[in-house]
C-alpha atoms as a PDB file:
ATOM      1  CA  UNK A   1    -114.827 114.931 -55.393  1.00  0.00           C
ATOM      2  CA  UNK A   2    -114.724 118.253 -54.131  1.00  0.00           C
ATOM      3  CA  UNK A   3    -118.364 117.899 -52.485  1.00  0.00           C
ATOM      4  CA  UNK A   4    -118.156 114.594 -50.446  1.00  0.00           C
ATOM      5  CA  UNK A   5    -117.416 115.067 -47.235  1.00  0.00           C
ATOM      6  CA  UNK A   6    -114.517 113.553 -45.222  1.00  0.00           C
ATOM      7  CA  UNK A   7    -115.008 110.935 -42.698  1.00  0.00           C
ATOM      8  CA  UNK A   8    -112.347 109.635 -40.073  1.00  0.00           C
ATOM      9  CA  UNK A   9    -112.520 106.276 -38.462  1.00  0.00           C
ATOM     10  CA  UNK A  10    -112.117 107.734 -34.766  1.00  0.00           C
ATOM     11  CA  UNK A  11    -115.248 109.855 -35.256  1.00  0.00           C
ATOM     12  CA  UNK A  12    -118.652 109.812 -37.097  1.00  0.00           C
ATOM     13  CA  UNK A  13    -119.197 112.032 -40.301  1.00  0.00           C
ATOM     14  CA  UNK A  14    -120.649 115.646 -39.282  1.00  0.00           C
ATOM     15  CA  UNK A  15    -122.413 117.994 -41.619  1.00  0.00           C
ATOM     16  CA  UNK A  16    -120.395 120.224 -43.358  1.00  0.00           C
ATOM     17  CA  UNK A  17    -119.421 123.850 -42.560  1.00  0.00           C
ATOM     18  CA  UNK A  18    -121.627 126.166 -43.911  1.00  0.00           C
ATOM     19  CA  UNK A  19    -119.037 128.905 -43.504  1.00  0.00           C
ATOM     20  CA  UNK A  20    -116.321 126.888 -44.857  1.00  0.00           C
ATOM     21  CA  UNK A  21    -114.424 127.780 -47.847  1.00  0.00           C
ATOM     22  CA  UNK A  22    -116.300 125.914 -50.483  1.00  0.00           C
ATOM     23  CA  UNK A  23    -113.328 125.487 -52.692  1.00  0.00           C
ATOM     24  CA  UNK A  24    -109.868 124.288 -50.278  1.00  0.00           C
ATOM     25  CA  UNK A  25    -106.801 124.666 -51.422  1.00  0.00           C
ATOM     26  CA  UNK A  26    -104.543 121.429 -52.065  1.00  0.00           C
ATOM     27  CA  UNK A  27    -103.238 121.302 -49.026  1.00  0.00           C
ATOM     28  CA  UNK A  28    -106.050 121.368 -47.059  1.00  0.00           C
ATOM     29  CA  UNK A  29    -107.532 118.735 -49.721  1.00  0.00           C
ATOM     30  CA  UNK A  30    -104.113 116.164 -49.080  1.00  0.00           C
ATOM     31  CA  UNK A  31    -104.942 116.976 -44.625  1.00  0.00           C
ATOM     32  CA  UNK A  32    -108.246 115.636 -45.530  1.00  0.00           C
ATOM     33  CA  UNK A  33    -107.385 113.073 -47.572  1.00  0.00           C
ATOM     34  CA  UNK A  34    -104.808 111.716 -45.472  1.00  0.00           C
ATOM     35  CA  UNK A  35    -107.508 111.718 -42.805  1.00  0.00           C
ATOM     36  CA  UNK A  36    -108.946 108.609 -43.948  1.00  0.00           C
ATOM     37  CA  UNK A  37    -106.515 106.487 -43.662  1.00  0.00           C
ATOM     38  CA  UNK A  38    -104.930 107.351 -40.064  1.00  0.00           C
ATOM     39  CA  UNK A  39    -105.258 104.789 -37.333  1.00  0.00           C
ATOM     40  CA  UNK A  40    -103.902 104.811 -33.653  1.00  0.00           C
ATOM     41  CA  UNK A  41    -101.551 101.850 -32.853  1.00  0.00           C
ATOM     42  CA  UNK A  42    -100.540  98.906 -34.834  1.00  0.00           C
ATOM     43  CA  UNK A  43    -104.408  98.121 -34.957  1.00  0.00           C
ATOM     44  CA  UNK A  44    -106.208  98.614 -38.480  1.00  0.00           C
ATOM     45  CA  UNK A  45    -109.430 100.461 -39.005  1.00  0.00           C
ATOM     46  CA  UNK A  46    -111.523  97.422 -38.969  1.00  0.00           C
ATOM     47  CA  UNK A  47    -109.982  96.584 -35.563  1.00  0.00           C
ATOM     48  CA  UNK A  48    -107.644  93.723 -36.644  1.00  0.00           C
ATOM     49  CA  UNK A  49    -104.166  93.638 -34.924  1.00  0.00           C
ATOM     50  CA  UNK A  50    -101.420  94.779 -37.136  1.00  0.00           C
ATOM     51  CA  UNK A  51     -98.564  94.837 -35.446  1.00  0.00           C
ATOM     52  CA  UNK A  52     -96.284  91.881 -34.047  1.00  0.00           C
ATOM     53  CA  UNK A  53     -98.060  89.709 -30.927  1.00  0.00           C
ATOM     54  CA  UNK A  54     -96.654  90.610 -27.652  1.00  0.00           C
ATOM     55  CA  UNK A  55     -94.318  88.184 -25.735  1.00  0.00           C
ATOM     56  CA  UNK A  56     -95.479  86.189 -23.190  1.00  0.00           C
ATOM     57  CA  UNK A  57     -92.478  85.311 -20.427  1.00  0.00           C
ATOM     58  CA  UNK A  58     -93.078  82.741 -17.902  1.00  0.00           C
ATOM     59  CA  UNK A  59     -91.930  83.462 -14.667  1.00  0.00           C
ATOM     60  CA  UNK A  60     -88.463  81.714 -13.656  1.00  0.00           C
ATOM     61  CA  UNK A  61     -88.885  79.091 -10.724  1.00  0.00           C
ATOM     62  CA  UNK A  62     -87.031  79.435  -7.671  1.00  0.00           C
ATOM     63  CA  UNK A  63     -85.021  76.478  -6.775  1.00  0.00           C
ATOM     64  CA  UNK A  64     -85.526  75.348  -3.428  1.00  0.00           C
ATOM     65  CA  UNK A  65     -82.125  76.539  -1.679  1.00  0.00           C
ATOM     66  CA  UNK A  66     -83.790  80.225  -2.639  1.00  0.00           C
ATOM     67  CA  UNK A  67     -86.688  79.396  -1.392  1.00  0.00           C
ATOM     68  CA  UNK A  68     -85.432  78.257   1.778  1.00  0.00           C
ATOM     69  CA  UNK A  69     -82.706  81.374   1.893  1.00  0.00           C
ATOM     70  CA  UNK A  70     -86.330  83.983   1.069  1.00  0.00           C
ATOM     71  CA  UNK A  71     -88.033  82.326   3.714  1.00  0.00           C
ATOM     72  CA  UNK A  72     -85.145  83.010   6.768  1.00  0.00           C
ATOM     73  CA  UNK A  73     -84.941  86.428   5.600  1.00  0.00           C
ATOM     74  CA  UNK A  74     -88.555  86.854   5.767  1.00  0.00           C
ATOM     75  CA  UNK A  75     -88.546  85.415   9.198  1.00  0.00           C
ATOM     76  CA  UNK A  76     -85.354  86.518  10.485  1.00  0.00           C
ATOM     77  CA  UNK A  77     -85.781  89.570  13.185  1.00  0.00           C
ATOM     78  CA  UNK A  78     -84.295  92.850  11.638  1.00  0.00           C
ATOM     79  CA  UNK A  79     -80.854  93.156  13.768  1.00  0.00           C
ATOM     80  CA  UNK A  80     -80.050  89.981  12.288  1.00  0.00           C
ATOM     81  CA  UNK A  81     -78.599  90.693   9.333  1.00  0.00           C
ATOM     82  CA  UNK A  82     -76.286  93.700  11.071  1.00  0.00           C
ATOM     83  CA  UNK A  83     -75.590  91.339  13.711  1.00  0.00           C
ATOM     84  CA  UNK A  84     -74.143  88.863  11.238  1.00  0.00           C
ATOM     85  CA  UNK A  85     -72.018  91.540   9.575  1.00  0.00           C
ATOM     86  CA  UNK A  86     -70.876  92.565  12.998  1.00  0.00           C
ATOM     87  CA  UNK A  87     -69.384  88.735  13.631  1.00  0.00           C
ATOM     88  CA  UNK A  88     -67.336  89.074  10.522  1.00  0.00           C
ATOM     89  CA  UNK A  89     -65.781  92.086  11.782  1.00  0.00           C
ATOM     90  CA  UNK A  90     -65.098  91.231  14.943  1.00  0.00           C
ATOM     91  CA  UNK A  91     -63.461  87.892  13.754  1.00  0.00           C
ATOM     92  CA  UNK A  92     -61.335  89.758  11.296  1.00  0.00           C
ATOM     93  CA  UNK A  93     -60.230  92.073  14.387  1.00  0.00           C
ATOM     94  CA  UNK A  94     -59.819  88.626  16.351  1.00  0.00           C
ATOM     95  CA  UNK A  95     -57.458  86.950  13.398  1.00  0.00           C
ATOM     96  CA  UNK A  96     -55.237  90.286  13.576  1.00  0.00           C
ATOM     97  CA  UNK A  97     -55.088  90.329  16.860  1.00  0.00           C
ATOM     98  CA  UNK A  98     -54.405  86.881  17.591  1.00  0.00           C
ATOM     99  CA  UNK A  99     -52.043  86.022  14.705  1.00  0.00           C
ATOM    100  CA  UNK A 100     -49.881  89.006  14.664  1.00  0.00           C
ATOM    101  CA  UNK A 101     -48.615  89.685  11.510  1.00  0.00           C
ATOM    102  CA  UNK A 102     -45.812  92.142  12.409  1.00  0.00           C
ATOM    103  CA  UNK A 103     -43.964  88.717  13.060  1.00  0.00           C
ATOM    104  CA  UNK A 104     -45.169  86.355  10.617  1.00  0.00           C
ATOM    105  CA  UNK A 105     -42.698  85.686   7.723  1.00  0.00           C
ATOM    106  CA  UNK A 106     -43.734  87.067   4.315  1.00  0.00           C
ATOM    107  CA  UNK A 107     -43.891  83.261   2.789  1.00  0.00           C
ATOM    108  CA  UNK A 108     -46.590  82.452   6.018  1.00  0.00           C
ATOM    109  CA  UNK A 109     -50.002  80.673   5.645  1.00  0.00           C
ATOM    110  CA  UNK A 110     -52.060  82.954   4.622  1.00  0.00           C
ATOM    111  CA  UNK A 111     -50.101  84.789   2.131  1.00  0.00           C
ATOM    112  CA  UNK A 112     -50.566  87.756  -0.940  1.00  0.00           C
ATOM    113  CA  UNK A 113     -50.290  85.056  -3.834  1.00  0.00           C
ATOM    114  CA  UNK A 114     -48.583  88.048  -5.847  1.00  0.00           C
ATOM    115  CA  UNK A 115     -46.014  88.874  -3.603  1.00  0.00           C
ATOM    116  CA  UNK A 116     -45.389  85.364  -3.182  1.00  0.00           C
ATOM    117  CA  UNK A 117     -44.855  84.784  -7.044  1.00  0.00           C
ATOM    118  CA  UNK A 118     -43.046  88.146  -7.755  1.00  0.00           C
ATOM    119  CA  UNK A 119     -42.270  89.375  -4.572  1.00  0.00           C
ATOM    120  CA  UNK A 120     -44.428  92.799  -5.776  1.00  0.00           C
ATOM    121  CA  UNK A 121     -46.298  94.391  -3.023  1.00  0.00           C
ATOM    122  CA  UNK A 122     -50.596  94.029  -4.187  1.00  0.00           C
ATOM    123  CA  UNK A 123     -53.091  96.842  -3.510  1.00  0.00           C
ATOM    124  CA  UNK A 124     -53.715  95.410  -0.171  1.00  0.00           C
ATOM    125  CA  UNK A 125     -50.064  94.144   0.980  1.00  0.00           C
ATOM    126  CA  UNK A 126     -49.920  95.609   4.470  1.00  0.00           C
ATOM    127  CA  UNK A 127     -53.466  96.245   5.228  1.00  0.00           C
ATOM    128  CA  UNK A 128     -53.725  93.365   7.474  1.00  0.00           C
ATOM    129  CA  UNK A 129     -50.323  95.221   9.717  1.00  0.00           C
ATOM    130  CA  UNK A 130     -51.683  98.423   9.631  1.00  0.00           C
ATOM    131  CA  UNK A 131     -54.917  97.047  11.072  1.00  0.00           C
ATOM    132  CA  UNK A 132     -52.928  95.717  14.143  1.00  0.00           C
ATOM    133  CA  UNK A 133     -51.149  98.584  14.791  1.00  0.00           C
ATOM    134  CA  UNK A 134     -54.510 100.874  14.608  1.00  0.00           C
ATOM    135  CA  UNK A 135     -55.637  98.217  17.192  1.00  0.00           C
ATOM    136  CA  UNK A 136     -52.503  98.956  19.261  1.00  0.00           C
ATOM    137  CA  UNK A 137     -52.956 102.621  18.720  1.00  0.00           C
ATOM    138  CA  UNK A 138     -49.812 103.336  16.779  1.00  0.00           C
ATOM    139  CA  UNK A 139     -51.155 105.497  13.695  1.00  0.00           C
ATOM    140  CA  UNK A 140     -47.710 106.462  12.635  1.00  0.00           C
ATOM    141  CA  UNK A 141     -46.982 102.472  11.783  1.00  0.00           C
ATOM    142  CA  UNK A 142     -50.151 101.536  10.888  1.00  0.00           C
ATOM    143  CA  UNK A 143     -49.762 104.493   7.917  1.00  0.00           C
ATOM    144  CA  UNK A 144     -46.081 103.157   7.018  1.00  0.00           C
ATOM    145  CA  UNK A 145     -47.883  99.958   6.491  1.00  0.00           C
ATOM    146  CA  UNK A 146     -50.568 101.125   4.313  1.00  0.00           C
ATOM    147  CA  UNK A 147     -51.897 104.912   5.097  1.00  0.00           C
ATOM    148  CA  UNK A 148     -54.558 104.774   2.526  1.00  0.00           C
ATOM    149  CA  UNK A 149     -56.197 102.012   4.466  1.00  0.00           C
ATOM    150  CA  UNK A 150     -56.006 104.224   7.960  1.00  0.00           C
ATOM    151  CA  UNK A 151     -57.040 106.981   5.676  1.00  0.00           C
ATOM    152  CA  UNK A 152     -60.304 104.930   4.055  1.00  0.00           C
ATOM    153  CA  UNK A 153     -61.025 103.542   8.215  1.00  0.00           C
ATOM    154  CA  UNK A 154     -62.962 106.138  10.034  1.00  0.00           C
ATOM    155  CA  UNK A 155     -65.215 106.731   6.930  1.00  0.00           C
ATOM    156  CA  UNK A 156     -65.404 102.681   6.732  1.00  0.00           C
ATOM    157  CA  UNK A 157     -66.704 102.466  10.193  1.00  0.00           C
ATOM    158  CA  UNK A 158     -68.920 105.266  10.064  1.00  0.00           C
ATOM    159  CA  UNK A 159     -70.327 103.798   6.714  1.00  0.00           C
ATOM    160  CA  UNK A 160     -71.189 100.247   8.725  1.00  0.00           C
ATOM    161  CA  UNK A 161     -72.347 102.421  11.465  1.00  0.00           C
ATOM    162  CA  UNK A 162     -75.012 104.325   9.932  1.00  0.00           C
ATOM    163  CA  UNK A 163     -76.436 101.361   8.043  1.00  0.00           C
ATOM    164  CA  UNK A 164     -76.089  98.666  10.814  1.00  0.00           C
ATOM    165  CA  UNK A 165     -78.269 101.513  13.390  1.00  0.00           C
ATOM    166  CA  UNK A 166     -80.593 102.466  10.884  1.00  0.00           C
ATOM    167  CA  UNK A 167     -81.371  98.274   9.716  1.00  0.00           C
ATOM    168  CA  UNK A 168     -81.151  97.357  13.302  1.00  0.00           C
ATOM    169  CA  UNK A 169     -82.848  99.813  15.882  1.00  0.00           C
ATOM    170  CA  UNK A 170     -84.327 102.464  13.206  1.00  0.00           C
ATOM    171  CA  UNK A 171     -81.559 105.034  14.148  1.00  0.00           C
ATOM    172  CA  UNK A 172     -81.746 108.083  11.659  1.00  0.00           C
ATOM    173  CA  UNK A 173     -78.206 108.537  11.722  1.00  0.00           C
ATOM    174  CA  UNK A 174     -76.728 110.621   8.729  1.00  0.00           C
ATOM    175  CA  UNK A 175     -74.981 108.179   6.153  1.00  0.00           C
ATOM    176  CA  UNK A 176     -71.606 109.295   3.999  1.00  0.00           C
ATOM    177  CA  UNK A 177     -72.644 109.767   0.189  1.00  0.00           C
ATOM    178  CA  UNK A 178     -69.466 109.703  -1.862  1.00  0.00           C
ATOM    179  CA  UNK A 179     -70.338 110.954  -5.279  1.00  0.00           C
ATOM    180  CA  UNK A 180     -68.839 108.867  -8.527  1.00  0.00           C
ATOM    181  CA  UNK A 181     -66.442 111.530  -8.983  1.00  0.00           C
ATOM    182  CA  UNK A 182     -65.191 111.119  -5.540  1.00  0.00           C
ATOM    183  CA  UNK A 183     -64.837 107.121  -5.837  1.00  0.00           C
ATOM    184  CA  UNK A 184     -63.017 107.363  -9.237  1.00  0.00           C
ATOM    185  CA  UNK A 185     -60.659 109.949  -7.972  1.00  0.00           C
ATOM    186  CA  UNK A 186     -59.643 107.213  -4.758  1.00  0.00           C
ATOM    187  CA  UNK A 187     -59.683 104.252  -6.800  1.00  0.00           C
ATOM    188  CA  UNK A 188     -57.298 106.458  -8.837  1.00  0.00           C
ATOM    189  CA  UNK A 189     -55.069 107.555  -6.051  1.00  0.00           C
ATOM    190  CA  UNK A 190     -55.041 103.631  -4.564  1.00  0.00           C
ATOM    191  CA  UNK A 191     -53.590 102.527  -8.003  1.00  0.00           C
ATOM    192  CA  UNK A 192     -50.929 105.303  -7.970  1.00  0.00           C
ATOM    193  CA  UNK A 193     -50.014 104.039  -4.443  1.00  0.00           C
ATOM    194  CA  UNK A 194     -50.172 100.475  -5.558  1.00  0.00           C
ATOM    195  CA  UNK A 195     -47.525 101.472  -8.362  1.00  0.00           C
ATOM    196  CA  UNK A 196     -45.580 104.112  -6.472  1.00  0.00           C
ATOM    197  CA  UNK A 197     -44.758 101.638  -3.297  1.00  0.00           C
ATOM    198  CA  UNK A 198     -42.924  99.256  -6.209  1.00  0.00           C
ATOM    199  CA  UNK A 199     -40.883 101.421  -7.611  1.00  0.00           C
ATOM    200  CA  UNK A 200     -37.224 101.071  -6.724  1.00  0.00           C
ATOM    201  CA  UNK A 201     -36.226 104.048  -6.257  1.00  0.00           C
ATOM    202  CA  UNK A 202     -36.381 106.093  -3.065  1.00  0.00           C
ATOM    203  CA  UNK A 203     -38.223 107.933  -1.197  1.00  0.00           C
ATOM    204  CA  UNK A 204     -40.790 105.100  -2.986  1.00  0.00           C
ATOM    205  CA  UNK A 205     -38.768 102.330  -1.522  1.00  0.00           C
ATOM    206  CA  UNK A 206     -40.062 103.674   1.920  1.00  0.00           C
ATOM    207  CA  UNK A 207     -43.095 102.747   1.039  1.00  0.00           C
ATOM    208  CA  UNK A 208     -42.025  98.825   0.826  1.00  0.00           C
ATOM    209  CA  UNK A 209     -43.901  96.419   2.919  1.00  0.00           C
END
Protein backbone atom coordinates (compact mmCIF):
# COMPACT_ATOMS: atom_id res chain seq x y z
CA UNK A 1 0.00 0.00 0.00
CA UNK A 2 2.87 2.01 0.59
CA UNK A 3 3.59 2.40 -3.33
CA UNK A 4 0.17 3.55 -4.80
CA UNK A 5 -0.08 6.85 -5.13
CA UNK A 6 -2.77 9.18 -3.68
CA UNK A 7 -5.37 10.74 -5.75
CA UNK A 8 -7.86 13.61 -4.67
CA UNK A 9 -11.14 14.24 -6.34
CA UNK A 10 -10.43 18.13 -6.86
CA UNK A 11 -7.30 17.30 -8.88
CA UNK A 12 -5.91 14.61 -11.29
CA UNK A 13 -3.22 12.02 -10.02
CA UNK A 14 0.50 13.43 -10.65
CA UNK A 15 3.61 11.33 -10.73
CA UNK A 16 5.21 10.84 -7.69
CA UNK A 17 8.12 12.75 -6.07
CA UNK A 18 11.23 11.43 -6.91
CA UNK A 19 12.81 13.21 -3.96
CA UNK A 20 10.18 12.25 -1.64
CA UNK A 21 10.75 10.24 1.36
CA UNK A 22 10.03 6.80 0.08
CA UNK A 23 8.90 5.51 3.38
CA UNK A 24 6.25 8.44 5.28
CA UNK A 25 5.69 8.35 8.53
CA UNK A 26 1.99 7.62 9.85
CA UNK A 27 1.00 10.78 9.91
CA UNK A 28 1.78 11.81 6.73
CA UNK A 29 0.21 8.28 5.60
CA UNK A 30 -3.45 9.22 7.69
CA UNK A 31 -3.01 13.31 5.62
CA UNK A 32 -2.98 11.20 2.61
CA UNK A 33 -5.38 8.93 3.37
CA UNK A 34 -7.82 11.28 4.55
CA UNK A 35 -7.24 12.98 1.20
CA UNK A 36 -9.47 10.75 -0.56
CA UNK A 37 -12.32 11.19 0.91
CA UNK A 38 -12.56 15.19 1.30
CA UNK A 39 -15.20 17.00 -0.68
CA UNK A 40 -16.15 20.81 -0.75
CA UNK A 41 -19.83 21.50 0.23
CA UNK A 42 -22.64 19.24 0.99
CA UNK A 43 -22.00 17.82 -2.64
CA UNK A 44 -20.44 14.16 -2.87
CA UNK A 45 -17.53 13.20 -5.04
CA UNK A 46 -19.63 11.90 -7.78
CA UNK A 47 -21.40 15.29 -7.84
CA UNK A 48 -24.72 14.26 -6.19
CA UNK A 49 -26.25 16.83 -3.71
CA UNK A 50 -25.84 15.85 -0.16
CA UNK A 51 -27.02 18.25 1.81
CA UNK A 52 -30.74 19.48 2.52
CA UNK A 53 -32.56 21.33 -0.78
CA UNK A 54 -32.66 24.99 -0.42
CA UNK A 55 -35.99 26.84 0.30
CA UNK A 56 -37.78 28.38 -2.19
CA UNK A 57 -40.02 31.59 -0.73
CA UNK A 58 -42.53 33.13 -2.88
CA UNK A 59 -42.71 36.63 -2.79
CA UNK A 60 -45.67 38.13 -0.55
CA UNK A 61 -48.36 40.09 -2.69
CA UNK A 62 -49.10 43.53 -2.01
CA UNK A 63 -52.66 44.22 -1.37
CA UNK A 64 -53.99 46.90 -3.32
CA UNK A 65 -54.31 49.79 -0.56
CA UNK A 66 -50.18 49.32 -0.66
CA UNK A 67 -50.11 49.44 -3.92
CA UNK A 68 -52.04 52.46 -4.24
CA UNK A 69 -50.11 54.11 -0.96
CA UNK A 70 -46.32 52.94 -3.17
CA UNK A 71 -47.62 54.50 -6.08
CA UNK A 72 -48.41 58.32 -4.39
CA UNK A 73 -45.15 58.13 -2.82
CA UNK A 74 -43.52 57.35 -5.99
CA UNK A 75 -45.32 60.18 -7.59
CA UNK A 76 -45.59 62.56 -4.88
CA UNK A 77 -42.98 65.68 -5.34
CA UNK A 78 -40.24 65.48 -2.54
CA UNK A 79 -41.44 68.51 -0.13
CA UNK A 80 -44.47 66.60 0.20
CA UNK A 81 -43.91 64.45 2.74
CA UNK A 82 -42.16 67.46 5.04
CA UNK A 83 -44.96 69.53 4.07
CA UNK A 84 -47.42 67.05 5.52
CA UNK A 85 -45.45 66.77 8.76
CA UNK A 86 -45.36 70.52 8.87
CA UNK A 87 -49.52 70.60 8.90
CA UNK A 88 -49.50 68.39 11.91
CA UNK A 89 -47.42 70.74 13.71
CA UNK A 90 -48.88 73.65 12.97
CA UNK A 91 -52.38 72.21 13.90
CA UNK A 92 -51.06 70.99 17.19
CA UNK A 93 -49.72 74.74 17.75
CA UNK A 94 -53.33 75.84 16.44
CA UNK A 95 -55.30 73.37 19.11
CA UNK A 96 -53.01 74.98 21.98
CA UNK A 97 -53.46 78.08 20.97
CA UNK A 98 -57.00 78.11 20.35
CA UNK A 99 -58.23 75.91 23.22
CA UNK A 100 -56.21 77.22 26.01
CA UNK A 101 -55.59 74.82 28.44
CA UNK A 102 -54.41 77.06 31.33
CA UNK A 103 -58.32 77.36 31.77
CA UNK A 104 -59.76 74.17 30.89
CA UNK A 105 -60.84 72.04 33.92
CA UNK A 106 -58.74 68.92 34.58
CA UNK A 107 -62.00 66.53 33.90
CA UNK A 108 -62.25 68.55 30.13
CA UNK A 109 -62.66 66.79 26.71
CA UNK A 110 -59.69 65.81 25.88
CA UNK A 111 -58.33 64.51 29.02
CA UNK A 112 -55.00 62.26 30.52
CA UNK A 113 -57.21 59.00 31.02
CA UNK A 114 -54.76 58.35 34.10
CA UNK A 115 -55.19 61.37 35.84
CA UNK A 116 -58.72 61.08 35.25
CA UNK A 117 -58.92 57.52 36.92
CA UNK A 118 -56.33 58.20 39.74
CA UNK A 119 -55.90 61.67 39.66
CA UNK A 120 -51.81 60.77 39.13
CA UNK A 121 -50.05 63.17 36.95
CA UNK A 122 -48.73 60.77 33.42
CA UNK A 123 -45.35 61.37 31.75
CA UNK A 124 -46.91 63.93 29.62
CA UNK A 125 -49.51 65.74 32.11
CA UNK A 126 -48.68 69.37 31.43
CA UNK A 127 -46.96 69.21 28.18
CA UNK A 128 -49.85 70.51 26.34
CA UNK A 129 -49.61 74.02 29.12
CA UNK A 130 -46.16 74.33 28.84
CA UNK A 131 -46.51 74.40 25.06
CA UNK A 132 -48.85 77.50 25.38
CA UNK A 133 -46.90 79.30 27.55
CA UNK A 134 -43.58 78.73 25.27
CA UNK A 135 -46.00 80.15 22.60
CA UNK A 136 -46.69 83.15 24.88
CA UNK A 137 -43.06 83.41 25.71
CA UNK A 138 -43.23 82.69 29.40
CA UNK A 139 -40.34 79.97 29.90
CA UNK A 140 -40.50 80.21 33.62
CA UNK A 141 -44.34 78.66 33.43
CA UNK A 142 -43.98 76.69 30.65
CA UNK A 143 -40.97 74.77 32.88
CA UNK A 144 -43.37 74.67 36.10
CA UNK A 145 -45.63 72.89 33.77
CA UNK A 146 -43.32 70.38 32.47
CA UNK A 147 -39.45 71.65 32.08
CA UNK A 148 -38.30 68.47 30.57
CA UNK A 149 -40.56 69.13 27.65
CA UNK A 150 -39.05 72.96 27.22
CA UNK A 151 -35.82 71.22 27.88
CA UNK A 152 -36.36 68.28 24.95
CA UNK A 153 -37.96 71.59 22.46
CA UNK A 154 -35.13 73.35 20.83
CA UNK A 155 -33.37 69.97 20.07
CA UNK A 156 -37.04 68.75 18.83
CA UNK A 157 -37.25 71.53 16.39
CA UNK A 158 -33.87 71.46 15.25
CA UNK A 159 -34.28 67.59 14.76
CA UNK A 160 -37.55 68.34 12.27
CA UNK A 161 -35.50 71.08 10.89
CA UNK A 162 -32.60 69.36 9.59
CA UNK A 163 -34.60 66.48 8.15
CA UNK A 164 -37.59 68.49 6.72
CA UNK A 165 -34.54 70.94 4.68
CA UNK A 166 -32.51 68.18 3.75
CA UNK A 167 -35.97 65.86 2.28
CA UNK A 168 -37.38 69.02 0.96
CA UNK A 169 -34.86 71.52 -0.77
CA UNK A 170 -31.53 69.26 -0.40
CA UNK A 171 -30.24 71.56 2.47
CA UNK A 172 -27.00 69.94 4.04
CA UNK A 173 -27.82 71.13 7.31
CA UNK A 174 -26.00 69.29 10.27
CA UNK A 175 -28.52 66.80 12.04
CA UNK A 176 -28.37 66.05 16.13
CA UNK A 177 -27.05 62.34 16.67
CA UNK A 178 -27.94 61.33 20.21
CA UNK A 179 -26.01 58.22 20.98
CA UNK A 180 -28.03 55.13 22.87
CA UNK A 181 -26.33 56.05 25.92
CA UNK A 182 -27.61 59.50 25.72
CA UNK A 183 -31.40 58.35 25.00
CA UNK A 184 -31.35 55.78 27.89
CA UNK A 185 -29.95 58.26 30.28
CA UNK A 186 -33.28 60.86 29.28
CA UNK A 187 -35.73 58.24 29.13
CA UNK A 188 -34.24 57.57 32.59
CA UNK A 189 -34.38 61.06 33.92
CA UNK A 190 -38.23 61.49 32.31
CA UNK A 191 -39.29 58.45 34.50
CA UNK A 192 -37.65 59.92 37.65
CA UNK A 193 -39.62 63.14 36.87
CA UNK A 194 -42.72 61.19 36.10
CA UNK A 195 -42.33 59.60 39.73
CA UNK A 196 -40.82 62.55 41.56
CA UNK A 197 -43.83 65.12 40.47
CA UNK A 198 -46.28 62.37 42.46
CA UNK A 199 -44.80 62.19 45.38
CA UNK A 200 -46.51 63.97 48.24
CA UNK A 201 -44.16 65.42 49.81
CA UNK A 202 -42.65 68.83 49.13
CA UNK A 203 -40.56 70.48 47.35
CA UNK A 204 -42.05 67.40 44.89
CA UNK A 205 -45.52 68.66 45.39
CA UNK A 206 -44.29 71.80 43.41
CA UNK A 207 -43.97 69.89 40.75
CA UNK A 208 -47.95 69.04 40.67
CA UNK A 209 -49.82 69.86 37.57
Amino acid sequence: MYGERVTSVDRPATEPDPHADPHPSAPSLAHAHAGQHVHAGPHAPDGSWQGPYPVAYQPVETDRFTRMVLRLHARAPRWAVPLAALGCVVLGLAYAMISNPTQSDPDARPTCLLKLTTGLDCPGCGGTRALWYVLHGDLPAAARHHFLFVFALPFLTWLFVAWAGNRAFGWKLPEARFSPKVIGLFLAAWGVFSVARNLPWAPFTSLYV
